[in-house]
N, C-alpha and C. Protein backbone atom coordinates (compact mmCIF):
# COMPACT_ATOMS: atom_id res chain seq x y z
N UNK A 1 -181.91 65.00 -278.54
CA UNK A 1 -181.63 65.40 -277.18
C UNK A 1 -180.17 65.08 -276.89
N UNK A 2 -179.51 66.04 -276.45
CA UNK A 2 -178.21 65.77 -276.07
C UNK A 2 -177.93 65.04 -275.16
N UNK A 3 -178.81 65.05 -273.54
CA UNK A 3 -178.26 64.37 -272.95
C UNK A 3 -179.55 64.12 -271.53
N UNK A 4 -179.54 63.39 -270.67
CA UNK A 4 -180.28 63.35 -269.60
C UNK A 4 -179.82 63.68 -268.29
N UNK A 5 -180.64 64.42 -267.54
CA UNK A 5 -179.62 64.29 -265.98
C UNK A 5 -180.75 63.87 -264.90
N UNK A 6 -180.21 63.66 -263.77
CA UNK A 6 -180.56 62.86 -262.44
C UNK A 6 -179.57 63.06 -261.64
N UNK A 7 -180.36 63.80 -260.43
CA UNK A 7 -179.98 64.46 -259.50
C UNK A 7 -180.21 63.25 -257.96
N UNK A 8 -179.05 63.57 -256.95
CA UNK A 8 -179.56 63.28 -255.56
C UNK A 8 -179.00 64.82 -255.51
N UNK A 9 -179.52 64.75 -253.59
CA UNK A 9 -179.15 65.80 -252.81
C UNK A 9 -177.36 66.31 -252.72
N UNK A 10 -176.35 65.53 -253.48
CA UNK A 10 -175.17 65.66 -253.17
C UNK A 10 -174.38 65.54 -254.65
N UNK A 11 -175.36 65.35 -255.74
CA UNK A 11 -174.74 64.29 -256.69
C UNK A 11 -175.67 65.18 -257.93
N UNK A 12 -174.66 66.10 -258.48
CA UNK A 12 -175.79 65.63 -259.95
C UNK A 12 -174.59 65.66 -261.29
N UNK A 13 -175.44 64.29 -262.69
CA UNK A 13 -175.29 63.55 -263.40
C UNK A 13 -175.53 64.28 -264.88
N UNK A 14 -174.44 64.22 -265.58
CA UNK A 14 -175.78 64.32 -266.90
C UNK A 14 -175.13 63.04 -267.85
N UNK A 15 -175.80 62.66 -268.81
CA UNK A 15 -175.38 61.58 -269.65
C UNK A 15 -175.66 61.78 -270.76
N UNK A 16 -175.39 61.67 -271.84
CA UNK A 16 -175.42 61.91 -273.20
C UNK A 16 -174.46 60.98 -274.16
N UNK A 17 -174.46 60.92 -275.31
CA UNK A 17 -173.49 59.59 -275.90
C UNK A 17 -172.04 60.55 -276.49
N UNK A 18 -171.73 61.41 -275.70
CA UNK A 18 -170.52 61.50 -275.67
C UNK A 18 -169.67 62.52 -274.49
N UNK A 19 -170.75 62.61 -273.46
CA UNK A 19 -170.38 62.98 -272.42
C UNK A 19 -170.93 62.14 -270.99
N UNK A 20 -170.24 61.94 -269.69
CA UNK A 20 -170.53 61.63 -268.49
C UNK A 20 -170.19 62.79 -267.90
N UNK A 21 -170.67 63.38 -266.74
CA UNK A 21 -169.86 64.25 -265.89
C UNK A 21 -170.78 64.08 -264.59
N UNK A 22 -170.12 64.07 -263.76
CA UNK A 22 -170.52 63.95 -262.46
C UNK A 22 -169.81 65.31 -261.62
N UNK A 23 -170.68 66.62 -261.02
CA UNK A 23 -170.15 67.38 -260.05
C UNK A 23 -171.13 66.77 -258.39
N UNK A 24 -169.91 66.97 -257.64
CA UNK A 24 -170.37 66.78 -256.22
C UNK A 24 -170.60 68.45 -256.02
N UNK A 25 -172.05 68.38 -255.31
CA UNK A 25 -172.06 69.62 -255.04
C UNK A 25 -171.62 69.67 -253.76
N UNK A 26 -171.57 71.32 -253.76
CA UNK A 26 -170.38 71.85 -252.42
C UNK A 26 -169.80 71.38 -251.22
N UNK A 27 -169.12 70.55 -252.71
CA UNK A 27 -167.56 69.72 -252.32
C UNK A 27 -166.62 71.22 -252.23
N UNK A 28 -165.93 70.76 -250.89
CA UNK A 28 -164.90 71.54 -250.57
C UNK A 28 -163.66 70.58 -250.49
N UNK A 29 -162.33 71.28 -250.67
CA UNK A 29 -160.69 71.48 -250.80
C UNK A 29 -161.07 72.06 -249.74
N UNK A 30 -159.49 71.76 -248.92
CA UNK A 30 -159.28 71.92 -247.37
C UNK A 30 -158.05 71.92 -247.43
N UNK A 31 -157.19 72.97 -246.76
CA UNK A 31 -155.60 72.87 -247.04
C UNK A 31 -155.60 73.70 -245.09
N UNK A 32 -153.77 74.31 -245.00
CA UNK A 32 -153.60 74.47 -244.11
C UNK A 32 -152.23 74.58 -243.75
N UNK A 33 -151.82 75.28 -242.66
CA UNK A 33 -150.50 75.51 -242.55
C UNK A 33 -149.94 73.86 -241.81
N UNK A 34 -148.56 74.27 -241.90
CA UNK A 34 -147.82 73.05 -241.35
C UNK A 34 -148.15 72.41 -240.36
N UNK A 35 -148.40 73.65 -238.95
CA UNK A 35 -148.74 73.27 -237.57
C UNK A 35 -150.20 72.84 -237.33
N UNK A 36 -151.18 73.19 -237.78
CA UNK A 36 -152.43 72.82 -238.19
C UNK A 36 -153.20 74.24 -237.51
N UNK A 37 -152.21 74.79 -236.87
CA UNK A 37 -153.23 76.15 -236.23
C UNK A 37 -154.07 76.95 -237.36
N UNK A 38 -153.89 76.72 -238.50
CA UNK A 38 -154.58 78.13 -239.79
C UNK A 38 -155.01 76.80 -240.48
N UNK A 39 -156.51 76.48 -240.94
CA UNK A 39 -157.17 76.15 -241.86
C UNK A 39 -158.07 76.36 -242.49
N UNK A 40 -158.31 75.86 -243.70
CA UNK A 40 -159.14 76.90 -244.53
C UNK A 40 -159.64 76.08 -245.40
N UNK A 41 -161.28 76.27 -246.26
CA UNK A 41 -161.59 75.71 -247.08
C UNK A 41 -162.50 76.39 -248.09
N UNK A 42 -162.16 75.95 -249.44
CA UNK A 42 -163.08 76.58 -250.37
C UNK A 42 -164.08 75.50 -251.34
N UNK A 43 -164.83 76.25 -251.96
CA UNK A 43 -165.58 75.37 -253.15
C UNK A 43 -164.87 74.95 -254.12
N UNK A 44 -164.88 73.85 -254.48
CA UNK A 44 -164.42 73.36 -255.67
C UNK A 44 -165.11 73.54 -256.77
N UNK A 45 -163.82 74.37 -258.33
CA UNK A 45 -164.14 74.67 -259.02
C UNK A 45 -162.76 74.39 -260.01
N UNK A 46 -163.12 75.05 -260.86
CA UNK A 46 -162.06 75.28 -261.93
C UNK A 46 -161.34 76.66 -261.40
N UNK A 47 -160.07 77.00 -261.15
CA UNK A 47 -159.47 78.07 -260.67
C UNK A 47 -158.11 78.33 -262.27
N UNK A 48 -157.79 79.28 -261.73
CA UNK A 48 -156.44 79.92 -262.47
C UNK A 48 -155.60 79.62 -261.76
N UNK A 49 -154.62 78.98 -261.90
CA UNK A 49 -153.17 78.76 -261.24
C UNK A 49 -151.95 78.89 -262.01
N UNK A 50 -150.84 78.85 -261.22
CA UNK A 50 -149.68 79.35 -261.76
C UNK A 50 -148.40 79.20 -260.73
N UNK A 51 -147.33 78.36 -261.55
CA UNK A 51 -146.14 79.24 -260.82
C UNK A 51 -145.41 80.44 -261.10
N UNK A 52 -145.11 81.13 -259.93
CA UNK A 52 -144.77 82.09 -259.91
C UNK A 52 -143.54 82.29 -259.70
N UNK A 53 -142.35 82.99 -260.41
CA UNK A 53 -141.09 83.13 -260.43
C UNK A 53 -140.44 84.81 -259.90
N UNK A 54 -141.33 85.42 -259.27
CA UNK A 54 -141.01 86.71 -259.19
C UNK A 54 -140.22 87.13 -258.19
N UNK A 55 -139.59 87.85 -257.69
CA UNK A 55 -138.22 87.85 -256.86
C UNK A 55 -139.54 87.85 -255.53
N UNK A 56 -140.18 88.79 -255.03
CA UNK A 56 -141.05 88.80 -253.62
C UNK A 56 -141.93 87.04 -253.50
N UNK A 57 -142.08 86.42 -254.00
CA UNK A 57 -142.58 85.43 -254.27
C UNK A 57 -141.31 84.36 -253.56
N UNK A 58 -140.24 84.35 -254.06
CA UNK A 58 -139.20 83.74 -253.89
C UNK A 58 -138.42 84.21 -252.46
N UNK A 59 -138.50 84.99 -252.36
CA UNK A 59 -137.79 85.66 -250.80
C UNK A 59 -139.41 85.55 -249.77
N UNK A 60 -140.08 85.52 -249.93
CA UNK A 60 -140.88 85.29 -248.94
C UNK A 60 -141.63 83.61 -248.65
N UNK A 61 -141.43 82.99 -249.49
CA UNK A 61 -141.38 81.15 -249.42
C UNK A 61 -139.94 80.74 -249.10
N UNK A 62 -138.95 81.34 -249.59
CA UNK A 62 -137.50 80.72 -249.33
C UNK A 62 -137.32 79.85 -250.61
N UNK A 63 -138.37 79.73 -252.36
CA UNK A 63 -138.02 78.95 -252.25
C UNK A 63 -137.69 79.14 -254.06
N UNK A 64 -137.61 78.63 -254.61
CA UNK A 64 -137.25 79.46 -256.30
C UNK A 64 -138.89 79.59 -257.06
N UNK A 65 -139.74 79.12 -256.04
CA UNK A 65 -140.82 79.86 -257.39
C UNK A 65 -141.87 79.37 -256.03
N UNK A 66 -143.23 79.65 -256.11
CA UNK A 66 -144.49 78.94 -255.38
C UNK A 66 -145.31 79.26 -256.47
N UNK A 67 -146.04 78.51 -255.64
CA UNK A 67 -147.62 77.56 -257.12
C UNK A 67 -148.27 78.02 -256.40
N UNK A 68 -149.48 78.70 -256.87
CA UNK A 68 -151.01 79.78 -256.61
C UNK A 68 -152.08 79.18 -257.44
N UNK A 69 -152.95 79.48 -256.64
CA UNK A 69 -154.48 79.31 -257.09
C UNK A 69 -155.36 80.56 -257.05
N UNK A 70 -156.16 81.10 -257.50
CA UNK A 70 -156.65 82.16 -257.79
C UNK A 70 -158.00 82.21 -257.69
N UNK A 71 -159.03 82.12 -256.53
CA UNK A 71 -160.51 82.16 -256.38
C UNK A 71 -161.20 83.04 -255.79
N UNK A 72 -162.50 83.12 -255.68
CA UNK A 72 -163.14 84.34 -255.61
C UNK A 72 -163.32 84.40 -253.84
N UNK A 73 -162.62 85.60 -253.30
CA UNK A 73 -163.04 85.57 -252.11
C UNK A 73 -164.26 85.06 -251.16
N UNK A 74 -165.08 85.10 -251.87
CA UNK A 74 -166.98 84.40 -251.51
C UNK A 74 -167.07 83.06 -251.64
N UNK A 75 -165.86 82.24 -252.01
CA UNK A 75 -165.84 81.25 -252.12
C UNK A 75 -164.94 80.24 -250.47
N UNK A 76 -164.03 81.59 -249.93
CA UNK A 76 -163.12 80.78 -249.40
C UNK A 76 -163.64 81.21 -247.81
N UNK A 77 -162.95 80.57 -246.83
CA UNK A 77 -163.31 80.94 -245.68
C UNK A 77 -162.08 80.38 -244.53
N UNK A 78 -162.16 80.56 -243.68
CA UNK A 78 -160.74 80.23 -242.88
C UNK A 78 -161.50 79.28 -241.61
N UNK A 79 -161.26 78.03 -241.58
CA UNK A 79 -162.39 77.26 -240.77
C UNK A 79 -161.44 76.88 -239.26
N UNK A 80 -160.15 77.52 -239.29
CA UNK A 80 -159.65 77.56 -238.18
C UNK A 80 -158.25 78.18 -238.07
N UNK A 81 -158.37 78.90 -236.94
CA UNK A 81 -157.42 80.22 -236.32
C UNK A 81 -157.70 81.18 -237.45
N UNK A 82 -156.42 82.18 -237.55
CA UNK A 82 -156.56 83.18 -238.50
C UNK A 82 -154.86 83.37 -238.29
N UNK A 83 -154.67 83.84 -239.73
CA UNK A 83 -152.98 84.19 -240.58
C UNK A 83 -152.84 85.36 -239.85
N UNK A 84 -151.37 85.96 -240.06
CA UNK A 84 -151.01 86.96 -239.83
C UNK A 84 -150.90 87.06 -241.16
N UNK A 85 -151.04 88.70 -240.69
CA UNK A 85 -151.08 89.66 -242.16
C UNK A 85 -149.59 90.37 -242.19
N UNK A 86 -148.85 90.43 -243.53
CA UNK A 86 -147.78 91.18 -243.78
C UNK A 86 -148.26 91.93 -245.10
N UNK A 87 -147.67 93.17 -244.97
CA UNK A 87 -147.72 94.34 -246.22
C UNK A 87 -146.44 94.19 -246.67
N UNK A 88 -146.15 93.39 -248.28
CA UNK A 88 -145.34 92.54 -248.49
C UNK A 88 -144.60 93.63 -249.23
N UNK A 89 -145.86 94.27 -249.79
CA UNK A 89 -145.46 95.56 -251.09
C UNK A 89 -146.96 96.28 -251.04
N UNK A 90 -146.64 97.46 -251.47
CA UNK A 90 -147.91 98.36 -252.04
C UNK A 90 -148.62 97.95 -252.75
N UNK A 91 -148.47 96.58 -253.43
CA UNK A 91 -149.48 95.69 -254.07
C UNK A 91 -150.08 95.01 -253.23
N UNK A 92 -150.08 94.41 -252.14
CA UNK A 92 -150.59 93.55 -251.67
C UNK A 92 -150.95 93.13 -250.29
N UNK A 93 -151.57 92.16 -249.65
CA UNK A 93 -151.23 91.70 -248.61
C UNK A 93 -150.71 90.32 -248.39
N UNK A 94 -149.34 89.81 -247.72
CA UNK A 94 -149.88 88.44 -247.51
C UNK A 94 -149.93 87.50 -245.78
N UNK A 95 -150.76 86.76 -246.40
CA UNK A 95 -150.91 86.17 -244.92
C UNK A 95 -150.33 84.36 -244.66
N UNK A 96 -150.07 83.88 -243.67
CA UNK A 96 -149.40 83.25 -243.05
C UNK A 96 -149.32 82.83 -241.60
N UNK A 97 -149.15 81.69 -241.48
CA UNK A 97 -149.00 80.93 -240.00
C UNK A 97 -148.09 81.61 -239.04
N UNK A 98 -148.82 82.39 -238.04
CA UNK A 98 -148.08 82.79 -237.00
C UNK A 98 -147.28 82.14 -236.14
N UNK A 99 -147.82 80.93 -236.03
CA UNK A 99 -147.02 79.79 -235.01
C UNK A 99 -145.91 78.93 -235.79
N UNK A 100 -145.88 78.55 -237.50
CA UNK A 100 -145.29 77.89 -238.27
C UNK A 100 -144.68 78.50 -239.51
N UNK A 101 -145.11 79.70 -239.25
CA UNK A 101 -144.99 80.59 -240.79
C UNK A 101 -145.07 79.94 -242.33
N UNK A 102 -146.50 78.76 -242.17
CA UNK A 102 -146.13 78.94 -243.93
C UNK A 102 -147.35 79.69 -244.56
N UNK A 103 -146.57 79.83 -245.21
CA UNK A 103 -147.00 81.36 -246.33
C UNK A 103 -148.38 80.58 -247.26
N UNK A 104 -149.78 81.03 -246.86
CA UNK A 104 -151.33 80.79 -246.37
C UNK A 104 -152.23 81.03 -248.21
N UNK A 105 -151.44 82.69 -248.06
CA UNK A 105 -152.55 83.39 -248.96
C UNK A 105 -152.05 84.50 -249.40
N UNK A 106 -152.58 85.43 -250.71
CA UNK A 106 -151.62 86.67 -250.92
C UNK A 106 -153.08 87.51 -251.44
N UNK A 107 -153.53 88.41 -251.15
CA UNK A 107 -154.71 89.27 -251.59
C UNK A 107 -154.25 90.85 -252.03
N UNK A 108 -154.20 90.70 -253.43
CA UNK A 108 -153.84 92.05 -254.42
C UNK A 108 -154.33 93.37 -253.82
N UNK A 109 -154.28 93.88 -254.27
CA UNK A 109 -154.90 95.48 -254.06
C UNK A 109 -155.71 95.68 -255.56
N UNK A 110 -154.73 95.42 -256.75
CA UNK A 110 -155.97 95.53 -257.41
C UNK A 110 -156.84 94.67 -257.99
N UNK A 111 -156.82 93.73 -257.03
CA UNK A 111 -157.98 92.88 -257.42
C UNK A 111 -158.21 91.43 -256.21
N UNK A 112 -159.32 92.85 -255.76
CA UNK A 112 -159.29 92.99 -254.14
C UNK A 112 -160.53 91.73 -253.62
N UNK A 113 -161.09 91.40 -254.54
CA UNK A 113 -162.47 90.41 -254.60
C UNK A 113 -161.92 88.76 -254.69
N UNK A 114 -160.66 88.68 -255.12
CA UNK A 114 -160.21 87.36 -255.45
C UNK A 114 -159.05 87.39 -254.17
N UNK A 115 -158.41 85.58 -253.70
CA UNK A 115 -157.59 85.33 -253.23
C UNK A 115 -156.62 84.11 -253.92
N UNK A 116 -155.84 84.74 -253.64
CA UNK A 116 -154.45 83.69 -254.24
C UNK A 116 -154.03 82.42 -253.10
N UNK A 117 -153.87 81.41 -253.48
CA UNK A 117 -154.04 80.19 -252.38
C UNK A 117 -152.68 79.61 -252.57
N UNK A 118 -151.81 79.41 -251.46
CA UNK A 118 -150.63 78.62 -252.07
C UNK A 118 -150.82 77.12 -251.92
N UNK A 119 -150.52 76.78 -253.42
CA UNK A 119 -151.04 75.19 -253.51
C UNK A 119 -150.38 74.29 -252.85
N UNK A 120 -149.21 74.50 -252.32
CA UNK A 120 -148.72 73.54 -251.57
C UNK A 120 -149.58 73.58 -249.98
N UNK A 121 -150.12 74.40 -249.80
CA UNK A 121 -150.65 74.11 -248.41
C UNK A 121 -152.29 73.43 -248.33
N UNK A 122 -152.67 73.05 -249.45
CA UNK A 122 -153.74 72.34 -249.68
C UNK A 122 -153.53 70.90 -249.08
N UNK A 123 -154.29 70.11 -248.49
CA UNK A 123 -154.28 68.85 -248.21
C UNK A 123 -153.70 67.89 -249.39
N UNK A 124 -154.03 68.31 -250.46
CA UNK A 124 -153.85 67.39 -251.68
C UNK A 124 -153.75 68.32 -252.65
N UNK A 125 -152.77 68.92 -252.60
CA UNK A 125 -151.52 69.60 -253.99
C UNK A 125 -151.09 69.28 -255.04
N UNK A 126 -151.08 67.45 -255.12
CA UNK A 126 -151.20 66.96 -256.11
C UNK A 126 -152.07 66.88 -256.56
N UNK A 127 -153.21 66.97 -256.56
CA UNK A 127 -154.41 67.32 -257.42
C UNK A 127 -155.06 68.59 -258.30
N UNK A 128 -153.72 69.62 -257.95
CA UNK A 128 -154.06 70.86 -258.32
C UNK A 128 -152.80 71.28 -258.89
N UNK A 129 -152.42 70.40 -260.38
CA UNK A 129 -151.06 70.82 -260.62
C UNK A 129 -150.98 72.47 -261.76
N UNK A 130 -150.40 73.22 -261.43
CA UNK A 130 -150.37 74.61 -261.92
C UNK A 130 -150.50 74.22 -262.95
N UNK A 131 -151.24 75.73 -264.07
CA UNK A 131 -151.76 75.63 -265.55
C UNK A 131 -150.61 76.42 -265.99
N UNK A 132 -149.55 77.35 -265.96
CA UNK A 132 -148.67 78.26 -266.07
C UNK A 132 -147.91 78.38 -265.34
N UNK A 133 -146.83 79.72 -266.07
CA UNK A 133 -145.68 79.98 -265.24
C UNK A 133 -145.76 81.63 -265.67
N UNK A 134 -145.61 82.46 -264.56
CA UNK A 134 -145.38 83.51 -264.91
C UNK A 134 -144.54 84.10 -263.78
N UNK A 135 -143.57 85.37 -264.43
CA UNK A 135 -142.96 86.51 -263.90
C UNK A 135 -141.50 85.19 -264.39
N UNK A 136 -141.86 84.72 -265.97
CA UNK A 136 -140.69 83.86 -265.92
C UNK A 136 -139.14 84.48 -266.17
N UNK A 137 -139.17 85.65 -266.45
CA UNK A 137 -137.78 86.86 -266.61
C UNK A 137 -137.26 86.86 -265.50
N UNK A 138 -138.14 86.34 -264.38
CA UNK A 138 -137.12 86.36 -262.78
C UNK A 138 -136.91 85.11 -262.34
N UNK A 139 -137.06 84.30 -263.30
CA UNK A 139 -136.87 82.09 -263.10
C UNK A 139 -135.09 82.48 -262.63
N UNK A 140 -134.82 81.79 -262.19
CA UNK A 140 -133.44 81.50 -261.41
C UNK A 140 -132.98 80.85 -262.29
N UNK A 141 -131.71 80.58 -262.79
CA UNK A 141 -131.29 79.90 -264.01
C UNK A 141 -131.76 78.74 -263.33
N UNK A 142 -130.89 78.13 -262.28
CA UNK A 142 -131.48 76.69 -262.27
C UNK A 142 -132.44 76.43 -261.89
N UNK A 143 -133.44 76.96 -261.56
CA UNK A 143 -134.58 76.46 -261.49
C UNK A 143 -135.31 75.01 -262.01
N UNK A 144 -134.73 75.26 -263.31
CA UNK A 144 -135.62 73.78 -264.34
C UNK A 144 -134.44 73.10 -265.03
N UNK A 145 -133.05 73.53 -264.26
CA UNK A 145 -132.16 71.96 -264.53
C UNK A 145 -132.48 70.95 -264.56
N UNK A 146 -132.28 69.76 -265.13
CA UNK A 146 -132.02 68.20 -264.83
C UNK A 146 -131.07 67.93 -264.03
N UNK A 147 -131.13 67.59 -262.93
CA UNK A 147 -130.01 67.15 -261.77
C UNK A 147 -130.06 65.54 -261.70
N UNK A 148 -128.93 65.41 -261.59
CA UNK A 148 -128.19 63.84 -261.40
C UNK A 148 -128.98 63.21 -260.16
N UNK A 149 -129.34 62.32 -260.45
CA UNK A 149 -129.95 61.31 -259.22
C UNK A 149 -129.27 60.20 -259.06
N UNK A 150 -128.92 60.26 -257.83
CA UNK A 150 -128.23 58.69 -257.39
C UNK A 150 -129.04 57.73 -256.53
């Protein structure tokens, strides 16, 4: 037998002699714009993430790249106010804090079932450090300098 499990209502376990794993069930991540007017929460899972280096990416954060998360729309929900929507490009939509403008969420066109989450607006961003880098042909040279610290 590989392994045993034991369940509560919030908690299930399995054990085996070379695995532990413990999932909390529907444990939610909770993020949100600056001002607190737009919040939002999804299920915790394993997602696709990435920074992104692509010129619309960069002109619409202000900033040389933003970090994305990638989950299934049925997963996420907006548990307070609602983003404004911009048509960024014929690819896409994205949405954002009307009162604070930070940049919320980005939903493809072709691939219209999933949402892209910007990880910095998660409560805890450090916990969700990007798996990749892509659209890296548009990285800003300095982007990934070593700069002098005093």
């Amino acid at each position: 037998m590989l392994g045993n499990y034991f369940s509560r209502t919030d908690i299930t376990c399995k054990f085996s002699w070379f695995v532990f794993k413990c999932i909390t069930m529907n444990e939610r991540i909770e993020g949100g714009c600056f001002c607190g007017a737009v919040r939002y929460s999804f299920e915790r899972d394993e997602y696709l993430s990435a920074n992104c280096h692509c010129s619309m990416c960069r002109r619409i954060s202000a900033a040389p790249f933003v970090s994305w998360m990638v989950l299934p729309l049925s997963c996420f929900e907006y548990t307070q106010g609602a983003p404004k929507e911009l048509s960024s490009s014929s690819h896409g939509m994205r949405y954002f804090c009307k009162e604070c403008g930070t940049p919320i969420a980005c939903i493809l066109k072709e691939d219209p079932e999933n949402i892209n989450i910007t990880i910095c607006s998660l409560d805890k961003p450090q916990d969700f450090e990007p798996k990749t880098e892509i659209y890296t042909n548009d990285k800003l040279p300095w982007g990934s300098k070593d700069m002098h610290r005093e």
